[in-house]
C-alpha atoms as a PDB file:
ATOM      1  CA  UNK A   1      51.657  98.474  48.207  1.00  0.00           C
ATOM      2  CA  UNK A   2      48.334 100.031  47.563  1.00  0.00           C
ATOM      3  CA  UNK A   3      47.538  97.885  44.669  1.00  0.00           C
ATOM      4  CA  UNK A   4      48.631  94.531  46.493  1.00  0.00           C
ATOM      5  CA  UNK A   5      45.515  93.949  48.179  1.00  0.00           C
ATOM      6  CA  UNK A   6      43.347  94.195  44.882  1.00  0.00           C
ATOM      7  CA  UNK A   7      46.138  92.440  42.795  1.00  0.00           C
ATOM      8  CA  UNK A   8      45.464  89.660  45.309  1.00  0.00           C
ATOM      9  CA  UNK A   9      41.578  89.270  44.659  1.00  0.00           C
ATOM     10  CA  UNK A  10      42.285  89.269  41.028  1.00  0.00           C
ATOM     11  CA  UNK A  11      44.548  86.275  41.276  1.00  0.00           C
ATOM     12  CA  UNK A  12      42.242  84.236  43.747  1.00  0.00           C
ATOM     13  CA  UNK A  13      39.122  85.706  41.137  1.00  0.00           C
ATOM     14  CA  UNK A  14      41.108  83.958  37.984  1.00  0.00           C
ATOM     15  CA  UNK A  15      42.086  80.829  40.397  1.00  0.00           C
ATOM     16  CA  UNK A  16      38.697  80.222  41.193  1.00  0.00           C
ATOM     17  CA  UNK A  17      36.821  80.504  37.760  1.00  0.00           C
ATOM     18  CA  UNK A  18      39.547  78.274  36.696  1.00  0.00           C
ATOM     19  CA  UNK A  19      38.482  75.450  38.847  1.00  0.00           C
ATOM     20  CA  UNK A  20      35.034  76.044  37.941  1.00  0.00           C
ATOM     21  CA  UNK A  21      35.944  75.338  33.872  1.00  0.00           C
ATOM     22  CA  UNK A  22      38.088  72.507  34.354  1.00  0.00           C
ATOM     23  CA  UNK A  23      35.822  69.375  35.088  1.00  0.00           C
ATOM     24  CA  UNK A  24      36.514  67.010  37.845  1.00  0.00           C
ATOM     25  CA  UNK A  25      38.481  63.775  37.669  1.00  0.00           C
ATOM     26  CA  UNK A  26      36.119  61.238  37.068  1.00  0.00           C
ATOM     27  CA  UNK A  27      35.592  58.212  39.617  1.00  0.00           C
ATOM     28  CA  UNK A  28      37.668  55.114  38.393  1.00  0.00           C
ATOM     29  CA  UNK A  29      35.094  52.840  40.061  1.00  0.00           C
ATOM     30  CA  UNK A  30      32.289  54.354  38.619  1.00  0.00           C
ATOM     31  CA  UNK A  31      33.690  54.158  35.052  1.00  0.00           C
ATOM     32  CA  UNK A  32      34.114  50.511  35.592  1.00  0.00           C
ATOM     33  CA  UNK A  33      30.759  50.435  37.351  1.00  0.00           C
ATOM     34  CA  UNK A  34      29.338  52.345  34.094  1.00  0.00           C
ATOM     35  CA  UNK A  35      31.419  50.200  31.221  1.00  0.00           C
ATOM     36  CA  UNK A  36      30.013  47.072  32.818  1.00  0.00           C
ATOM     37  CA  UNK A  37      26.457  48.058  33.000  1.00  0.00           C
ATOM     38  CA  UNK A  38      26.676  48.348  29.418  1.00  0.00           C
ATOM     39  CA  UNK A  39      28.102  45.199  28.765  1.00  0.00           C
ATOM     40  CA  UNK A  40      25.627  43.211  30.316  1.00  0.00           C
ATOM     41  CA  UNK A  41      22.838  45.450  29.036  1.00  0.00           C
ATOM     42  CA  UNK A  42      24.246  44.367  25.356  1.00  0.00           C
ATOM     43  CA  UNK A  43      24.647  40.169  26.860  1.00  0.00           C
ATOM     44  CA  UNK A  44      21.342  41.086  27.734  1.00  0.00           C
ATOM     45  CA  UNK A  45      19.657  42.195  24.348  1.00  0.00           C
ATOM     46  CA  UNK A  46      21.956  39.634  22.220  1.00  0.00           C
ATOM     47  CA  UNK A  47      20.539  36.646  24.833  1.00  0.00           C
ATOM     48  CA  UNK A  48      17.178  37.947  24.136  1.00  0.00           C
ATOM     49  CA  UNK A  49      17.368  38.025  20.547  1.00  0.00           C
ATOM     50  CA  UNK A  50      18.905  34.047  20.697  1.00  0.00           C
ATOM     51  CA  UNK A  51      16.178  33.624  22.772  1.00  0.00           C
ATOM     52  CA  UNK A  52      13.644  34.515  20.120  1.00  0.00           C
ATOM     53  CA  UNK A  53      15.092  32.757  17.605  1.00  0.00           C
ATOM     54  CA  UNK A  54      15.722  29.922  19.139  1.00  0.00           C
ATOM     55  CA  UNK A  55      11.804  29.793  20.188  1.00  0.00           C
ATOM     56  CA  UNK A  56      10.388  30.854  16.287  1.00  0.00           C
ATOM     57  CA  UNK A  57      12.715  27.305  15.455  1.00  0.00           C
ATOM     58  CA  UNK A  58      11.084  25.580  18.172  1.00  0.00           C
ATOM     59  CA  UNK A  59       7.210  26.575  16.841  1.00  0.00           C
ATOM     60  CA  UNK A  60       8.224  25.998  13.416  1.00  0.00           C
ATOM     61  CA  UNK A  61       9.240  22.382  14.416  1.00  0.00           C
ATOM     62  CA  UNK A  62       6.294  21.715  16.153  1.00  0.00           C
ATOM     63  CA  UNK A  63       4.604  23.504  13.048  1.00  0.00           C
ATOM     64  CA  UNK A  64       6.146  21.154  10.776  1.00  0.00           C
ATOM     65  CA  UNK A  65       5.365  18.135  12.915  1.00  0.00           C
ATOM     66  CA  UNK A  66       1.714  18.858  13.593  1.00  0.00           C
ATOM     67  CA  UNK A  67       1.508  18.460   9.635  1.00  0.00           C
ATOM     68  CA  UNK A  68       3.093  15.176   9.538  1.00  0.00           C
ATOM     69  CA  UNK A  69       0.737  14.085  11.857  1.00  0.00           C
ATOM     70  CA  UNK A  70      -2.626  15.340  10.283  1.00  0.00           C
ATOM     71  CA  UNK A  71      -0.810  13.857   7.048  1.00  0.00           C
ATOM     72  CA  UNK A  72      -0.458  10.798   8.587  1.00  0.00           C
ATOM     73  CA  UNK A  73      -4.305  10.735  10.071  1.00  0.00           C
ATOM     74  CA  UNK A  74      -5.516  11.676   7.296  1.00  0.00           C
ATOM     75  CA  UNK A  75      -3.584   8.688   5.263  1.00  0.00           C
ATOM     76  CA  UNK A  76      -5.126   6.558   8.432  1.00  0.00           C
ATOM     77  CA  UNK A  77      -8.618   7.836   7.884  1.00  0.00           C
ATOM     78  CA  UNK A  78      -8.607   7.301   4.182  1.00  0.00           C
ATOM     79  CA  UNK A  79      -7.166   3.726   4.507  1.00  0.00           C
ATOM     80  CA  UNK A  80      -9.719   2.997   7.200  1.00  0.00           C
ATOM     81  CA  UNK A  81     -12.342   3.924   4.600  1.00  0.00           C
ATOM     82  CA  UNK A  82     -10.562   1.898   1.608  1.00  0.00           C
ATOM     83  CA  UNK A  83     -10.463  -1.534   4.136  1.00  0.00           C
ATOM     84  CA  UNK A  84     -14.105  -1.043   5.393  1.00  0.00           C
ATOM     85  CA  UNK A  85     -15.103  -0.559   1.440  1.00  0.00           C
ATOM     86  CA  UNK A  86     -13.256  -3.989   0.629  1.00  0.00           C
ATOM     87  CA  UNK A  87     -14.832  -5.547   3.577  1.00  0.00           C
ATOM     88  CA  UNK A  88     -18.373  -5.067   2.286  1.00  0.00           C
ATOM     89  CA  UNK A  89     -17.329  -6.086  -1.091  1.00  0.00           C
ATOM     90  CA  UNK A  90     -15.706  -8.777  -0.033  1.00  0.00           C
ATOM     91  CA  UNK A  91     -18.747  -9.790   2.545  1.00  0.00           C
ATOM     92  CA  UNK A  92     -21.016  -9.113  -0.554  1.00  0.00           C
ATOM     93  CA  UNK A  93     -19.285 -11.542  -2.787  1.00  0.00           C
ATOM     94  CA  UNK A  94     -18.235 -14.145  -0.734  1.00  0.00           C
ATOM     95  CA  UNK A  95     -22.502 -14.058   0.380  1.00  0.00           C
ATOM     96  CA  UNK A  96     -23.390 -13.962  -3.293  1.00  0.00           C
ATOM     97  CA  UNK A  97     -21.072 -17.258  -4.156  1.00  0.00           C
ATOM     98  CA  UNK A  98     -22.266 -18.979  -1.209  1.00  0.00           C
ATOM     99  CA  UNK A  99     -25.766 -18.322  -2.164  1.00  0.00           C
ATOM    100  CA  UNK A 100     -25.341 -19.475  -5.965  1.00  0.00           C
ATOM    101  CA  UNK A 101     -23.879 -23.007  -4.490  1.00  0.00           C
ATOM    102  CA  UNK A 102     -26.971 -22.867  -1.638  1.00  0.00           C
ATOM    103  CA  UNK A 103     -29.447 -22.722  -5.063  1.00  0.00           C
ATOM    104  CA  UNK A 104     -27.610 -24.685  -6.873  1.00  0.00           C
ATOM    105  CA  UNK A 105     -28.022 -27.650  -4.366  1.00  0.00           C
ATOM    106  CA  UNK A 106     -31.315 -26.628  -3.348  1.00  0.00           C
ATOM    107  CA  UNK A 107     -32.103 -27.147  -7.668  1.00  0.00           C
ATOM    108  CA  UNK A 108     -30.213 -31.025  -7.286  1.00  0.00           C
ATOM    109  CA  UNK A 109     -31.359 -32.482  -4.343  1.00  0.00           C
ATOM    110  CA  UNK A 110     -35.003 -30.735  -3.750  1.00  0.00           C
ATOM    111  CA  UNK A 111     -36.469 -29.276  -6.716  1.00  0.00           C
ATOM    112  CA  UNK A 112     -39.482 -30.581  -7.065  1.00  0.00           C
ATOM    113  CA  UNK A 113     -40.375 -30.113  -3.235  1.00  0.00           C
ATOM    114  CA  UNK A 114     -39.503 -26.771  -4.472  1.00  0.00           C
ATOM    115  CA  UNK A 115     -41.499 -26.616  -7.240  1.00  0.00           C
ATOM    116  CA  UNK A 116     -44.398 -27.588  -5.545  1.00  0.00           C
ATOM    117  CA  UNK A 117     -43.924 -25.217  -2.742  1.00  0.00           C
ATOM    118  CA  UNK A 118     -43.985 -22.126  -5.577  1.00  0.00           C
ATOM    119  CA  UNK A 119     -47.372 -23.318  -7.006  1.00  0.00           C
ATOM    120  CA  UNK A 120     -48.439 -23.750  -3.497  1.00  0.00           C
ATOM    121  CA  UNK A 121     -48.152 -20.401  -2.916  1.00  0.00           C
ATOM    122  CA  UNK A 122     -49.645 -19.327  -5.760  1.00  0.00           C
ATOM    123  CA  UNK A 123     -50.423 -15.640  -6.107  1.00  0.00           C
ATOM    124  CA  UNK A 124     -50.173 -15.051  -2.143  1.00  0.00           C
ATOM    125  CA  UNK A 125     -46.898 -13.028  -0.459  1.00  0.00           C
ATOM    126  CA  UNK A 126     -44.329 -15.534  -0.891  1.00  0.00           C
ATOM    127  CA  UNK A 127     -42.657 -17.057   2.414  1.00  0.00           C
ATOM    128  CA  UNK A 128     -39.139 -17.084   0.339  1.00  0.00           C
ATOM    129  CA  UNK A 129     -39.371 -13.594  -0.316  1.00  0.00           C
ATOM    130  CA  UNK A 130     -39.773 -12.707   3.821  1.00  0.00           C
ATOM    131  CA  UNK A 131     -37.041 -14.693   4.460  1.00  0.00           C
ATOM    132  CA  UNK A 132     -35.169 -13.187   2.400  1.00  0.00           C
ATOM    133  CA  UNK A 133     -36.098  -9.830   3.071  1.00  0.00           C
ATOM    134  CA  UNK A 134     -35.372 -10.472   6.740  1.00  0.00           C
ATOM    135  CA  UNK A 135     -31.480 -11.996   5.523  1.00  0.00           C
ATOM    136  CA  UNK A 136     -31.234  -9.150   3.204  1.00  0.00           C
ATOM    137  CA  UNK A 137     -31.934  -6.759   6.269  1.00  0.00           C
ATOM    138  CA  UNK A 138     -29.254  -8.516   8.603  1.00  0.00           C
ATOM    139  CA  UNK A 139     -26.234  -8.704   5.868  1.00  0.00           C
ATOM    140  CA  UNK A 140     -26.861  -5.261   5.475  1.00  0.00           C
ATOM    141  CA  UNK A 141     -26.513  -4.490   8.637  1.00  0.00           C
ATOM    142  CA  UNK A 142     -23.180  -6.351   8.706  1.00  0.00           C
ATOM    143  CA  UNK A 143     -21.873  -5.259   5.154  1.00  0.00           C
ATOM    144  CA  UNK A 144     -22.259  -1.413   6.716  1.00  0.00           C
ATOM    145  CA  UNK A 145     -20.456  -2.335  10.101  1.00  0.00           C
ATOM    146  CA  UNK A 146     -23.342  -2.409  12.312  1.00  0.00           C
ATOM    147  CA  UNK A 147     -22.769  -5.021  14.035  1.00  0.00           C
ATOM    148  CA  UNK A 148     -25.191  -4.786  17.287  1.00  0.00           C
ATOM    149  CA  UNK A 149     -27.795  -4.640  14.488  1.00  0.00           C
ATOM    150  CA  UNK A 150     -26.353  -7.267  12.297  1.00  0.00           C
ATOM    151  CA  UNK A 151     -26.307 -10.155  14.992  1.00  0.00           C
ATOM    152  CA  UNK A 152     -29.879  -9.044  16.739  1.00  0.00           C
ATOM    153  CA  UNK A 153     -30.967  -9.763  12.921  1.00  0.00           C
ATOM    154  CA  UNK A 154     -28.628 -13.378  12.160  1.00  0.00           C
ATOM    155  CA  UNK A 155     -30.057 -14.457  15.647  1.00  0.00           C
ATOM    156  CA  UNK A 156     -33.756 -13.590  14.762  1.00  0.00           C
ATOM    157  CA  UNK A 157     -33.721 -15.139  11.062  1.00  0.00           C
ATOM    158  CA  UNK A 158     -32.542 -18.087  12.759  1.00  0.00           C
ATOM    159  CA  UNK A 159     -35.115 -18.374  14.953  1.00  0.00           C
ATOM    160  CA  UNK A 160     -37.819 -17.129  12.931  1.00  0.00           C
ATOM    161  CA  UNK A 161     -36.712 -19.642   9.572  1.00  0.00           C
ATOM    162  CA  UNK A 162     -34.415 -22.247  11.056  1.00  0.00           C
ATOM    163  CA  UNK A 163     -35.336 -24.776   8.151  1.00  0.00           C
ATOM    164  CA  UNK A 164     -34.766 -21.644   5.774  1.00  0.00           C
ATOM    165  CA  UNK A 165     -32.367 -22.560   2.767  1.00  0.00           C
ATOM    166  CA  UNK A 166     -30.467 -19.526   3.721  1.00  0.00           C
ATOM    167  CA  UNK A 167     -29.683 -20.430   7.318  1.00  0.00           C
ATOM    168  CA  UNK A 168     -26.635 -22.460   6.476  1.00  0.00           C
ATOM    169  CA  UNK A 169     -25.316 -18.540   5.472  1.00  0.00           C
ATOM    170  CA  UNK A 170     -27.256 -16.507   8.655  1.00  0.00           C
ATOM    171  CA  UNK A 171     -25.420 -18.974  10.971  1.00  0.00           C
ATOM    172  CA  UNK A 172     -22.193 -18.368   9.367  1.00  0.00           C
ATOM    173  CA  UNK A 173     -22.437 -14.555   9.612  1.00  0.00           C
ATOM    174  CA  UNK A 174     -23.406 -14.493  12.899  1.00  0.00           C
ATOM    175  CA  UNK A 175     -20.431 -16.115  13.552  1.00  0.00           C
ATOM    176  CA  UNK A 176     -18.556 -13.396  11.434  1.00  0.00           C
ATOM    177  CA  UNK A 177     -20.375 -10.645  13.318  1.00  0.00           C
ATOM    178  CA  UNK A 178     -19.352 -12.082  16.563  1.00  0.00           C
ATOM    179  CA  UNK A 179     -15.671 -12.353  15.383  1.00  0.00           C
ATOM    180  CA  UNK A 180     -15.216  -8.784  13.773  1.00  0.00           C
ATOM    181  CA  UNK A 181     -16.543  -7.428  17.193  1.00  0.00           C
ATOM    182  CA  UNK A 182     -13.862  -9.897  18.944  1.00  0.00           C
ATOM    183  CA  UNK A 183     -16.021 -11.934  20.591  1.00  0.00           C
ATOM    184  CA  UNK A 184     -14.420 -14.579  20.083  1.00  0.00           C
ATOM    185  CA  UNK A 185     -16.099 -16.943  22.627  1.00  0.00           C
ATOM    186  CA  UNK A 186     -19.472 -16.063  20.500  1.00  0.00           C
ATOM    187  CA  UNK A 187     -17.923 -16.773  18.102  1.00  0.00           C
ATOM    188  CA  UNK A 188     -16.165 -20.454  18.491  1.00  0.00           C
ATOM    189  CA  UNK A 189     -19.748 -22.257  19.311  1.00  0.00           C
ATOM    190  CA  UNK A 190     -21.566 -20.290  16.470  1.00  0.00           C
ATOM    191  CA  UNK A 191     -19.084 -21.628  13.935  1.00  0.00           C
ATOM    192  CA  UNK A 192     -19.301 -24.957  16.065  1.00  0.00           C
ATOM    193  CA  UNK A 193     -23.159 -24.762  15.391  1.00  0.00           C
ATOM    194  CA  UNK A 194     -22.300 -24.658  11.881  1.00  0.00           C
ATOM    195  CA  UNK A 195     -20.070 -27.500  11.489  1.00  0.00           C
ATOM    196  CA  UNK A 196     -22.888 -29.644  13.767  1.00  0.00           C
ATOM    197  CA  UNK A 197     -25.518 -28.681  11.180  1.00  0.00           C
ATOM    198  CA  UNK A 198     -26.930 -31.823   9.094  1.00  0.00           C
ATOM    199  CA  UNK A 199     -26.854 -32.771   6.847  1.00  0.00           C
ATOM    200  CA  UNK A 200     -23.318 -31.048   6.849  1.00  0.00           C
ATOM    201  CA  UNK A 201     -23.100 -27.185   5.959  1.00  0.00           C
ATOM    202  CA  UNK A 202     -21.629 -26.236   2.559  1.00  0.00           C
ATOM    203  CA  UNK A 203     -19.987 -23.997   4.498  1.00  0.00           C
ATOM    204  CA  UNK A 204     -18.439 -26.151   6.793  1.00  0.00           C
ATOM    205  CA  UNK A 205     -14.426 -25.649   5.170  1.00  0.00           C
ATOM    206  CA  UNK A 206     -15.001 -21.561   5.902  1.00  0.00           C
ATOM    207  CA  UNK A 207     -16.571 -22.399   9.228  1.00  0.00           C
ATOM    208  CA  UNK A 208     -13.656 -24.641  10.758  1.00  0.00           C
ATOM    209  CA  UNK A 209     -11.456 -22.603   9.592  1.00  0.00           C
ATOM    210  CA  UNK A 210     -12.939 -19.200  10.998  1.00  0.00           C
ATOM    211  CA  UNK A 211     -13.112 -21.966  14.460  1.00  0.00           C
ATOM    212  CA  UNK A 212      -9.736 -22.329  14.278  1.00  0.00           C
ATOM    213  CA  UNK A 213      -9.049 -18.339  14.044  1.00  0.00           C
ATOM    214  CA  UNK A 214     -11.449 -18.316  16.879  1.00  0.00           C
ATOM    215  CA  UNK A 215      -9.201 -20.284  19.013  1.00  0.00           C
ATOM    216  CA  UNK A 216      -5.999 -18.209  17.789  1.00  0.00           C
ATOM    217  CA  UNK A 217      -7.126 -15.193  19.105  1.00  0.00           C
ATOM    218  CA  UNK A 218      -7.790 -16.739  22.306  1.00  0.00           C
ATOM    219  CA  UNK A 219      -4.610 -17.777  22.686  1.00  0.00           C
ATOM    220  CA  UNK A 220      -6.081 -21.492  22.654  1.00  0.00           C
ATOM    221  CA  UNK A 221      -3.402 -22.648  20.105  1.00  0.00           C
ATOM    222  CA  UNK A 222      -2.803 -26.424  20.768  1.00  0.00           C
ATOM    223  CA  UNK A 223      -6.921 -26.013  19.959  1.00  0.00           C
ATOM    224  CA  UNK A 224      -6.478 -24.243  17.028  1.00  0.00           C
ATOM    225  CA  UNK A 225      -3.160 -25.955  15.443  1.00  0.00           C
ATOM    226  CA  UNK A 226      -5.588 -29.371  15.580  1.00  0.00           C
ATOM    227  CA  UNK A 227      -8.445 -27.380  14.199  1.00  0.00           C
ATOM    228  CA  UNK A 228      -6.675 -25.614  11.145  1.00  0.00           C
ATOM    229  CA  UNK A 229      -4.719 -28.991  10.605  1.00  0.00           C
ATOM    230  CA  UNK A 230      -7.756 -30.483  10.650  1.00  0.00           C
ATOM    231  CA  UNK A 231      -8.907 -27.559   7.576  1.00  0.00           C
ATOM    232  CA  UNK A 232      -5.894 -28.881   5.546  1.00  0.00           C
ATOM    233  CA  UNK A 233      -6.576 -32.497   5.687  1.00  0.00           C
ATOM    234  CA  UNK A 234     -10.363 -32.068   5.124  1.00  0.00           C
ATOM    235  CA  UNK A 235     -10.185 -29.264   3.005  1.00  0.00           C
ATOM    236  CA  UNK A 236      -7.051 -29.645   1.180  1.00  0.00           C
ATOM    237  CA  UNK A 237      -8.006 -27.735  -2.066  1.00  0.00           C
ATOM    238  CA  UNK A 238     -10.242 -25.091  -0.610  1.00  0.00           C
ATOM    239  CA  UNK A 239      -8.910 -21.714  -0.314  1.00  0.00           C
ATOM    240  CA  UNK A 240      -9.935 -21.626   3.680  1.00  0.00           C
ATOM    241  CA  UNK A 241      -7.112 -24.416   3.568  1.00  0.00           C
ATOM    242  CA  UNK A 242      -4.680 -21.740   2.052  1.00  0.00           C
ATOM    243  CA  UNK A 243      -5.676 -19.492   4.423  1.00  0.00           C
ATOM    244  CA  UNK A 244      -5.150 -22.436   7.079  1.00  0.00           C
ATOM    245  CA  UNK A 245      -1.714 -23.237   6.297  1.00  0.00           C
ATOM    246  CA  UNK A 246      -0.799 -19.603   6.761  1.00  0.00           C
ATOM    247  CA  UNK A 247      -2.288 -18.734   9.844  1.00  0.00           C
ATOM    248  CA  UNK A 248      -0.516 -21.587  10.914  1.00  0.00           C
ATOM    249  CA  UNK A 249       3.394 -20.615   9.837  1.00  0.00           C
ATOM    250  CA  UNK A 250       2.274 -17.370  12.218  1.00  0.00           C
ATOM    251  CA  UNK A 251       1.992 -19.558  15.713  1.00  0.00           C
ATOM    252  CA  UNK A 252       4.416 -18.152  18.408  1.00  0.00           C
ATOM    253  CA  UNK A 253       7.817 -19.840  18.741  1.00  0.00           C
ATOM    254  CA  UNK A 254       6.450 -20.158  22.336  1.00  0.00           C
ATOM    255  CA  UNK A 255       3.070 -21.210  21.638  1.00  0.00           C
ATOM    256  CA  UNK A 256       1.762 -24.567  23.779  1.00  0.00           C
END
């Protein structure tokens, strides 16, 4: 009976240091708690990582369309540059024919007045060569695109030399000038002046049928279907008659 006491605190000794080794039951609410925390944080990082991809595809497109576009401008840029190079050419040669047929009358019907001007001169500056200077100066103007520059210059040779052999071409160009810079109202009565010249301009077929273009682009067509009609049945083997005809099959369905 002695020993019961301390037999006793032994057994509630032992007891309690096995409670303290054995770990407590764990919360089932908090495991769930704990297993779905780490789900998400995983729906988490995988949405991220879609994310990212998804925006590296996006830049790569935009990537890949940015150079199809420079591509493209640059294609625009270097066609721009081909169409103003066949412009001048084709202002140059057109100017150079029309000038060969100008002399070439000028030698028929006047050259003995012509003649007799040259020895007139004698070894002074020659009038011919300012008025030519001051053409050359103009068509330059328009052959490089500078327009402004190109009509202030038409519009002073043909005041300055109005009699001039070569103002059967200034008046012409002017008219071209006006109609590249879509004036088109300029335009109409320059080429009118033109056609109204006398005796008649050599350049008459080109003229009507740059009037008629005129007229086109200001949606005047019952105008212009008389005044390219009219370029067919004056004109009828000219090429501005070619060029007639076909700016004709383009009318509207619609157009009065």
């Amino acid at each position: 009976m002695r020993h019961l006491p301390l037999l006793c605190m032994v057994a509630l000794g032992a007891s309690l240091t096995a409670c303290e080794t054995t770990p407590p039951e764990q919360d089932p609410v908090q495991i769930k708690l704990n297993d779905l925390d780490s789900r998400t944080t995983r729906i988490e990082r995988v949405v991220s990582n879609q994310s990212l991809v998804e925006l590296a595809q996006r830049v790569d497109a935009l990537q890949a369309q940015v150079r199809t576009l420079q591509g493209q401008l640059d294609e625009v840029q270097n066609s721009n540059e081909a169409l103003k190079k066949q412009q001048r050419d084709l202002y140059a040669d057109l100017d150079r024919r029309l000038s060969q047929r100008g002399a070439a009358d000028t030698l028929v019907t006047g050259g003995a007045a012509g003649a007799a001007a040259g020895a007139a001169a004698g070894a002074g500056a020659s009038p011919v060569a300012a008025e030519q200077a001051a053409y050359n100066q103009a068509f330059d103007a328009l052959k490089n695109a500078k327009y402004p520059e190109a009509i202030r210059g038409f519009q002073e040779f043909l005041t300055s030399y109005p009699k001039s052999d070569l103002a059967d071409n200034a008046q012409y160009w002017l008219g071209e000038s006006f109609y590249v810079t879509r004036d088109f109202q300029s335009a109409q009565s320059t080429f009118r002046a033109v056609l109204n010249r006398t005796p008649p301009s050599r350049k008459a077929p080109d003229a009507l049928l740059k009037l008629g273009f005129s007229q086109f682009e200001l949606k005047q067509y019952s105008e212009a279907r008389t005044t390219l009609a009219d370029v067919t049945r004056r004109f009828p083997d000219s090429s501005a008659a070619k060029l007639a005809e076909k700016r004709l099959s383009e009318f509207p369905a619609d157009a009065h």
